[in-house]
C-alpha atoms as a PDB file:
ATOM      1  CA  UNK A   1      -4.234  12.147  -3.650  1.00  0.00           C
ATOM      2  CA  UNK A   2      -5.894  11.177  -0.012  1.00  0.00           C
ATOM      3  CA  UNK A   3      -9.632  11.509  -0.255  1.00  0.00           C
ATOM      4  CA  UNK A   4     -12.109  12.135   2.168  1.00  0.00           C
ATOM      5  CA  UNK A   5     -12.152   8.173   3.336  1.00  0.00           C
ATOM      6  CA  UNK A   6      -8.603   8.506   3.943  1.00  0.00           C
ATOM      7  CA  UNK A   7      -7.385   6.191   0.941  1.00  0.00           C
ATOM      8  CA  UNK A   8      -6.105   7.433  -2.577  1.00  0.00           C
ATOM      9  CA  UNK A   9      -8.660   8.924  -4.860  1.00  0.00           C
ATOM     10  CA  UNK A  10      -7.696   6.530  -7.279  1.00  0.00           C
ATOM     11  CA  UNK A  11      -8.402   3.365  -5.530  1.00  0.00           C
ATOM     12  CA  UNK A  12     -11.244   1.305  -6.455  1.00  0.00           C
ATOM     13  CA  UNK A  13     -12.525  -0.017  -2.940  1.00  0.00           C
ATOM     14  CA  UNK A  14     -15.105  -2.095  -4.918  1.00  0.00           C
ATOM     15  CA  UNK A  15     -12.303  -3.646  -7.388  1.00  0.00           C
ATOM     16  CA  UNK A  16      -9.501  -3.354  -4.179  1.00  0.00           C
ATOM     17  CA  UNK A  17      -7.596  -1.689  -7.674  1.00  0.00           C
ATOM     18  CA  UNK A  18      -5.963   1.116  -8.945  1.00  0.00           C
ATOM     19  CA  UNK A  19      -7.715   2.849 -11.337  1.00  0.00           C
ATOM     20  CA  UNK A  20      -4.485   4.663 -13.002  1.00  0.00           C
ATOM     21  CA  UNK A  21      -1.870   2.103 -12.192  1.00  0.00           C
ATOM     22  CA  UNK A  22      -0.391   2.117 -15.688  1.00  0.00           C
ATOM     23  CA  UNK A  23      -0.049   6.410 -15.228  1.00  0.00           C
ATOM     24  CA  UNK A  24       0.496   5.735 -11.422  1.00  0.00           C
ATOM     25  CA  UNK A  25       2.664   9.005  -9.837  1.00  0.00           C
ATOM     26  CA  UNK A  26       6.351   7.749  -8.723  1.00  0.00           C
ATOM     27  CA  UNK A  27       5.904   7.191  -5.014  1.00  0.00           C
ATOM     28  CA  UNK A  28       3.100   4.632  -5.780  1.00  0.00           C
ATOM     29  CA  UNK A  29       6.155   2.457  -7.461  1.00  0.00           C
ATOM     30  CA  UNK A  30       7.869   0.108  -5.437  1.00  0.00           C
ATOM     31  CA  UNK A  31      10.771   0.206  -7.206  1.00  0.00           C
ATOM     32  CA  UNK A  32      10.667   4.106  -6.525  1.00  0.00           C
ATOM     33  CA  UNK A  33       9.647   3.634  -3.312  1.00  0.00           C
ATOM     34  CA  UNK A  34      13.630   3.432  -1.226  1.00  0.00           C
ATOM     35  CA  UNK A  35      14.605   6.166  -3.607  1.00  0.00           C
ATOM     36  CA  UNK A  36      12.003   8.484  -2.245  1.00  0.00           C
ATOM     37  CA  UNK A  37      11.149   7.312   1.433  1.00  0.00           C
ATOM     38  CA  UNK A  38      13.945   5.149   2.553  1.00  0.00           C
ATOM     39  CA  UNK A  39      17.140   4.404   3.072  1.00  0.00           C
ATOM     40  CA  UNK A  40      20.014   2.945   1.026  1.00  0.00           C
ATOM     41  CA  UNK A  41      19.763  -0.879   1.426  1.00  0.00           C
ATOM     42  CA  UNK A  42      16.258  -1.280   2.027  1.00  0.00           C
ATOM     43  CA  UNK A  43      14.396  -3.487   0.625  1.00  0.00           C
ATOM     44  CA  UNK A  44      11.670  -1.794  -1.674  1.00  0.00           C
ATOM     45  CA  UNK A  45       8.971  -5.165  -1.165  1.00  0.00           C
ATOM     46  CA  UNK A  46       9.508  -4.763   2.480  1.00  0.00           C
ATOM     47  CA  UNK A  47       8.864  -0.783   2.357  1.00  0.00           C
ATOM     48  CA  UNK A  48       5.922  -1.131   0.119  1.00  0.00           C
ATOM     49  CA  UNK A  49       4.041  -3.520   2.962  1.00  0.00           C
ATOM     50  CA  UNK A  50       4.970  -1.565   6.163  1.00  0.00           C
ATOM     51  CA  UNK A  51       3.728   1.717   4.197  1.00  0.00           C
ATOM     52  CA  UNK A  52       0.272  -0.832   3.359  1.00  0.00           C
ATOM     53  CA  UNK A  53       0.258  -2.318   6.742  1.00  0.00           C
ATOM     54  CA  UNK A  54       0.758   1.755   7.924  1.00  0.00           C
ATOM     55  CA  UNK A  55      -2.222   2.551   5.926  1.00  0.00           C
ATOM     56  CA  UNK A  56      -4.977   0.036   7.007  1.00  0.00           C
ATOM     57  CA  UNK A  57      -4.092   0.272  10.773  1.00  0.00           C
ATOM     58  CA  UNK A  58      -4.570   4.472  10.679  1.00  0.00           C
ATOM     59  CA  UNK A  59      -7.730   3.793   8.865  1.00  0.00           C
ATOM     60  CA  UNK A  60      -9.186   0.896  10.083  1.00  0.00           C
ATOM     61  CA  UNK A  61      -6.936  -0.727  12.980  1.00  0.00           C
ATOM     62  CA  UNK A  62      -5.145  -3.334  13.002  1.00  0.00           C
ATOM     63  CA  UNK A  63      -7.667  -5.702  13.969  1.00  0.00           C
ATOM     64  CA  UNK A  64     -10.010  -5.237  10.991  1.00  0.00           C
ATOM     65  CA  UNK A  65     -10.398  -8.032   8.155  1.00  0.00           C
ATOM     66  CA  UNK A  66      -8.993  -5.776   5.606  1.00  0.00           C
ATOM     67  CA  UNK A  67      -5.687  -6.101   7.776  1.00  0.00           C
ATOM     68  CA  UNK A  68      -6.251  -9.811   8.318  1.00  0.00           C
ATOM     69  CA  UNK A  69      -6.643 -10.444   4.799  1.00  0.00           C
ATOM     70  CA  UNK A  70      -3.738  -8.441   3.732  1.00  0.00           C
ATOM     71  CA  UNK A  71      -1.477 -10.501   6.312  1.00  0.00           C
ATOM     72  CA  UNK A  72      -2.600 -13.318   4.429  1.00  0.00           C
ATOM     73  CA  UNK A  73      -1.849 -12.503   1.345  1.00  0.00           C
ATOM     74  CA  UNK A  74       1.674 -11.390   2.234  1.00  0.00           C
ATOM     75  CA  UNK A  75       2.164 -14.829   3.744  1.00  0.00           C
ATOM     76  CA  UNK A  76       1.578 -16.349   1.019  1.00  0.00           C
ATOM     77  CA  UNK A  77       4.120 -17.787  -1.136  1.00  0.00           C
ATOM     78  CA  UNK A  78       4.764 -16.259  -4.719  1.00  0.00           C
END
């Protein structure tokens, strides 16, 4: 599912969306997300943004604006 720019295949970079998030595979679902890379107890929000956070600092570093911008969009409330 990783292509060649080191994000999923499936991700619109343009859009910042998923192109099949309605047929999205299970580890791509937060609520599937403890079930298949965690442990009991954790909290499947909380996995979901250290696997994003993961993501953009491999590909980009931490210091990029695509990090910055996702740290403040976490922040903010729901």
């Amino acid at each position: 599912m990783v292509g060649e720019d080191g994000w999923c295949r499936h991700f619109d970079t343009g859009s910042r969306r998923c192109r099949i998030y309605a047929e999205r595979p299970d580890f791509c679902r937060v609520d599937q997300l403890v079930a298949l890379f965690g442990q009991p107890g954790d909290d499947p929000e909380a996995l979901a943004i250290a696997s994003c956070k993961q993501q953009i600092r491999a590909e980009l570093g931490g210091r990029h604006t695509v990090m910055h911008r996702f740290l403040r969009t976490i922040a903010q409330p729901s």
